[in-house]
N, C-alpha and C. Protein backbone atom coordinates (compact mmCIF):
# COMPACT_ATOMS: atom_id res chain seq x y z
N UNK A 1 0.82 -1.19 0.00
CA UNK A 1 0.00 0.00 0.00
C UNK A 1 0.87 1.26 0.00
N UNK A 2 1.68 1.15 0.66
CA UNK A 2 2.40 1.99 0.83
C UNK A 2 3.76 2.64 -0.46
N UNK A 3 3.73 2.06 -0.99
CA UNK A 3 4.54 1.14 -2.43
C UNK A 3 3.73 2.40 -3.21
N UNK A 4 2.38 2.09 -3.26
CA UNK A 4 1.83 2.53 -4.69
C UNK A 4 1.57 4.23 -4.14
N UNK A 5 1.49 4.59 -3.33
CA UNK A 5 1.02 5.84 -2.55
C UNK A 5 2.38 6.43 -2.76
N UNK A 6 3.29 6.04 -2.71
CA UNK A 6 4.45 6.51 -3.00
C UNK A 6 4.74 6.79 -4.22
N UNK A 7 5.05 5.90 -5.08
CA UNK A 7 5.31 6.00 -6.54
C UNK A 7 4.30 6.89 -7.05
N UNK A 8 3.20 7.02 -6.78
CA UNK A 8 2.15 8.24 -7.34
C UNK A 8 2.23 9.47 -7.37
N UNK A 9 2.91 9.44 -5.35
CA UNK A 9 3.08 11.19 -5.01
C UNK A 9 4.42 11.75 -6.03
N UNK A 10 5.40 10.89 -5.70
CA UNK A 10 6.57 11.03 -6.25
C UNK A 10 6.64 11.37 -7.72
N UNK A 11 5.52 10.63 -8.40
CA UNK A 11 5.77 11.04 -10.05
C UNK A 11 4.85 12.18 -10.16
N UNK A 12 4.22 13.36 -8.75
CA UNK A 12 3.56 14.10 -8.87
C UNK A 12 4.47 15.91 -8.78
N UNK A 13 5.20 15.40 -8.24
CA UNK A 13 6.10 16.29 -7.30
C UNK A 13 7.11 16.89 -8.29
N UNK A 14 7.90 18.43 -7.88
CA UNK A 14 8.91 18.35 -8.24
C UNK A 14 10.26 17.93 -7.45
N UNK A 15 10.05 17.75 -6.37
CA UNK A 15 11.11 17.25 -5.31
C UNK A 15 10.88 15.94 -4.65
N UNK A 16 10.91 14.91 -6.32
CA UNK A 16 10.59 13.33 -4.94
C UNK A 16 11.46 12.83 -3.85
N UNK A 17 12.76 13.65 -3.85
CA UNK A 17 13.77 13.41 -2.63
C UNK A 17 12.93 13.48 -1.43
N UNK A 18 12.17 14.59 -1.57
CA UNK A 18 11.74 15.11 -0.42
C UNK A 18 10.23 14.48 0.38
N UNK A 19 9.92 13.97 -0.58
CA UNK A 19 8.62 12.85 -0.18
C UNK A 19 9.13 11.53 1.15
N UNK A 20 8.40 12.09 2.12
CA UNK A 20 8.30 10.60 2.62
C UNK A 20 6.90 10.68 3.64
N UNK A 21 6.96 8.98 3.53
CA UNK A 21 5.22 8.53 3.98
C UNK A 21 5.44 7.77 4.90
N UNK A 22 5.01 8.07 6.01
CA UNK A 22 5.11 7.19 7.84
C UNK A 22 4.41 6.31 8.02
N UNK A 23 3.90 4.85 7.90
CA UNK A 23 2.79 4.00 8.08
C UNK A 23 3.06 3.58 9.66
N UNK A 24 1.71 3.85 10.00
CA UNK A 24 1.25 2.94 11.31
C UNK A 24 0.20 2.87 10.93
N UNK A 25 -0.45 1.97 12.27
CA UNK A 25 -1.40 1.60 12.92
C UNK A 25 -2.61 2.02 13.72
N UNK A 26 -3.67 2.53 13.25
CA UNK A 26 -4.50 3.20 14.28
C UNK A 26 -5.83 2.30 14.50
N UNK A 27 -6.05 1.81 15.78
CA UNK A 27 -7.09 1.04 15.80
C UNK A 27 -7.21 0.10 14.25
N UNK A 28 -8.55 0.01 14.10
CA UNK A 28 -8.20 -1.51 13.02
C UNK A 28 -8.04 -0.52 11.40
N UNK A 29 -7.44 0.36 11.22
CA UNK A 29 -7.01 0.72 9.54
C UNK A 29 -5.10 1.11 9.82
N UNK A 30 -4.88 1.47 8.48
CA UNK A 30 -3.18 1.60 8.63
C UNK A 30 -3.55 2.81 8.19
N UNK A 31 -2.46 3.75 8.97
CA UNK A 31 -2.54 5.39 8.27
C UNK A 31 -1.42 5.59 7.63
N UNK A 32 -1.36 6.15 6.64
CA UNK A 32 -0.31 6.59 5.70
C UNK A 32 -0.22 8.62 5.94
N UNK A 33 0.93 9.20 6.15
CA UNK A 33 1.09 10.83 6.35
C UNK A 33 2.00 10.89 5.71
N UNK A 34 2.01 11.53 4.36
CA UNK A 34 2.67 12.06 3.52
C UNK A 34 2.79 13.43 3.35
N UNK A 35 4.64 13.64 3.61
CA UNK A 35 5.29 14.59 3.86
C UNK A 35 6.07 14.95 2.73
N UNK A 36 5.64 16.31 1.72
CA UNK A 36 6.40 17.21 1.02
C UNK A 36 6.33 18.31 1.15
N UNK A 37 7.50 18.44 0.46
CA UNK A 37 8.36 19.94 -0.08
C UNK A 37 7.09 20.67 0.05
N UNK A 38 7.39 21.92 0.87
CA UNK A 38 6.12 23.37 0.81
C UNK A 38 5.80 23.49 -1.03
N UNK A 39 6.40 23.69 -1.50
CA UNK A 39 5.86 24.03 -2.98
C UNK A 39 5.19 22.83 -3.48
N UNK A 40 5.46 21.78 -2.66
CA UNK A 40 4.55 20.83 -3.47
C UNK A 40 3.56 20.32 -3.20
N UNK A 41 3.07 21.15 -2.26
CA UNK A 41 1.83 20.57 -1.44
C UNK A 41 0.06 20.99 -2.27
N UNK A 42 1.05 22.10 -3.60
CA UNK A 42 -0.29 22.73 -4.38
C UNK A 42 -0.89 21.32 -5.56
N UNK A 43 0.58 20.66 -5.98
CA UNK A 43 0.18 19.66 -6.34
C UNK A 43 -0.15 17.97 -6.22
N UNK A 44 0.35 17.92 -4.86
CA UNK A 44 -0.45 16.83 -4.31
C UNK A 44 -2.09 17.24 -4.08
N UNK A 45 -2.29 17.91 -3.60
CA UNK A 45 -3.50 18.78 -3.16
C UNK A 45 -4.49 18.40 -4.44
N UNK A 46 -3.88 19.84 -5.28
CA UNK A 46 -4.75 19.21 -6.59
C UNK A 46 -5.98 20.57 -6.27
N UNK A 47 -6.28 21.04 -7.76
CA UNK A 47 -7.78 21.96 -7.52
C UNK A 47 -9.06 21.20 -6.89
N UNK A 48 -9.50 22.00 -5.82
CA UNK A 48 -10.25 21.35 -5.00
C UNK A 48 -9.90 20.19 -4.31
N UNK A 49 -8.93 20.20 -4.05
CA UNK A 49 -8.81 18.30 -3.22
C UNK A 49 -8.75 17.46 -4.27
N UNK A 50 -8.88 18.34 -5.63
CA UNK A 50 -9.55 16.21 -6.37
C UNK A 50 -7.70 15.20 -6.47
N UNK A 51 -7.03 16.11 -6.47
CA UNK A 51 -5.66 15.19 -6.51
C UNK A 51 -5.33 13.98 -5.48
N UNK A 52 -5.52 14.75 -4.58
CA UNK A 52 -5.41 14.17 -3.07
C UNK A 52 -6.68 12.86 -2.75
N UNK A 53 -8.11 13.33 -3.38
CA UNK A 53 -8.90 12.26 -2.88
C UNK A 53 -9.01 11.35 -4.09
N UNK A 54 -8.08 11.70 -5.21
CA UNK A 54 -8.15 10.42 -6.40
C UNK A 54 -6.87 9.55 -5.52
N UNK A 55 -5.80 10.30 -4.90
CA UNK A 55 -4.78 9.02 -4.59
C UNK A 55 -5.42 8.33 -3.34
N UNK A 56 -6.15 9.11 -2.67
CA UNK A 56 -7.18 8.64 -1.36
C UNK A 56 -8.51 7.15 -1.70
N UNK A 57 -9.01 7.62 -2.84
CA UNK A 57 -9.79 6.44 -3.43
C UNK A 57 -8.79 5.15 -4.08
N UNK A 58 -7.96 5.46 -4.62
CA UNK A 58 -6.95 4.50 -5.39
C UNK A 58 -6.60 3.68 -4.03
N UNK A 59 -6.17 4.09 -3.35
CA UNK A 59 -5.14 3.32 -1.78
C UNK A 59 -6.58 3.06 -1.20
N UNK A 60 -7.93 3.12 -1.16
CA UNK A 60 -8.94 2.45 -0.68
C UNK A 60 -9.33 1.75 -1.14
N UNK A 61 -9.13 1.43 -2.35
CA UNK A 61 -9.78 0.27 -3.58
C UNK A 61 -8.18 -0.92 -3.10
N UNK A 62 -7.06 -0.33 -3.37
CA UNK A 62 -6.20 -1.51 -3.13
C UNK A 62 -6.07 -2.07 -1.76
N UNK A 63 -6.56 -1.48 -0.66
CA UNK A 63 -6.63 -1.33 0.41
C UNK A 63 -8.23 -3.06 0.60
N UNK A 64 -8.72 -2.56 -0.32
CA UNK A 64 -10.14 -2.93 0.09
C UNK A 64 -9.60 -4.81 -0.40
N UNK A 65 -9.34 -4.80 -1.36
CA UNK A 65 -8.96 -5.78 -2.22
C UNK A 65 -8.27 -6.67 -1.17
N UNK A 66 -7.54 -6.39 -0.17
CA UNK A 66 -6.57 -6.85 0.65
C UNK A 66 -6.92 -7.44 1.78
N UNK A 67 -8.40 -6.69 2.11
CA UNK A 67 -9.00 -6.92 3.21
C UNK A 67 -9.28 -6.28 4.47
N UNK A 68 -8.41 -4.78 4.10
CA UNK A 68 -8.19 -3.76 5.35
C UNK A 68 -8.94 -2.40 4.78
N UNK A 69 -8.47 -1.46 5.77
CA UNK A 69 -8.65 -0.46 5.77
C UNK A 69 -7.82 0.38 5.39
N UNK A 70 -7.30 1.73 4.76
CA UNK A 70 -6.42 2.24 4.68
C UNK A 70 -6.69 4.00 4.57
N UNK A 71 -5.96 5.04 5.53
CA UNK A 71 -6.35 6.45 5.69
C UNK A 71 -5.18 7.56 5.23
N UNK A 72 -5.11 7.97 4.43
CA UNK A 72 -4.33 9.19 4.02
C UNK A 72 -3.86 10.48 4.63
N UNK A 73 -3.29 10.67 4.80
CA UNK A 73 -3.21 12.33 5.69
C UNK A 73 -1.83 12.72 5.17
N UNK A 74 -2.38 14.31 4.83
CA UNK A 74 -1.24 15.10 4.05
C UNK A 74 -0.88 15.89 5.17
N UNK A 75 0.79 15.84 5.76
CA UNK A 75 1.28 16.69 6.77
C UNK A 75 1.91 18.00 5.96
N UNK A 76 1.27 18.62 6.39
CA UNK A 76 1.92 20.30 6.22
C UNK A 76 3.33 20.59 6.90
N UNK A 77 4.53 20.81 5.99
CA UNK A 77 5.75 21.13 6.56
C UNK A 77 5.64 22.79 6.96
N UNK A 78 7.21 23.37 7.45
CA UNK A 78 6.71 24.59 7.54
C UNK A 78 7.41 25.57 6.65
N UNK A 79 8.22 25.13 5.96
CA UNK A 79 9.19 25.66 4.89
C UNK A 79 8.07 25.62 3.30
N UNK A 80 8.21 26.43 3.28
CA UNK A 80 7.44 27.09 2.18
C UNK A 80 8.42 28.09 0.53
């Protein structure tokens, strides 16, 4: 899960160095918090959210397939 959430943000970005995604555990789903570059947070984001909740639906469909749960969260750095 974590695999494909990656390779997505990364081919979204201009700084995939700077991408990284923390998986745990919260009660019964796995959370994924994906951390980029201030400038790149316009295009993970995406007009209106739709960027963010197409990679959010994608990681719930592979998620689902598997048998779990799986939750997205975009961390805001402070370097801009």
């Amino acid at each position: 899960m974590k695999d494909l959430v990656e390779y997505v943000v990364k081919s979204l970005v201009e700084s995939p160095d700077e991408v990284s995604i923390e998986e745990f555990e919260e009660s019964n789903e796995t959370v994924l918090e994906i951390t980029v570059a201030g400038p790149d947070m316009g295009r993970v984001i995406g007009k209106s959210g739709r960027v963010i909740n197409a990679i959010r639906t994608l990681a719930q469909v592979a998620a689902a397939k598997q048998g779990t749960r799986v939750a997205i969260e975009l961390v805001e750095t402070g370097n801009r």
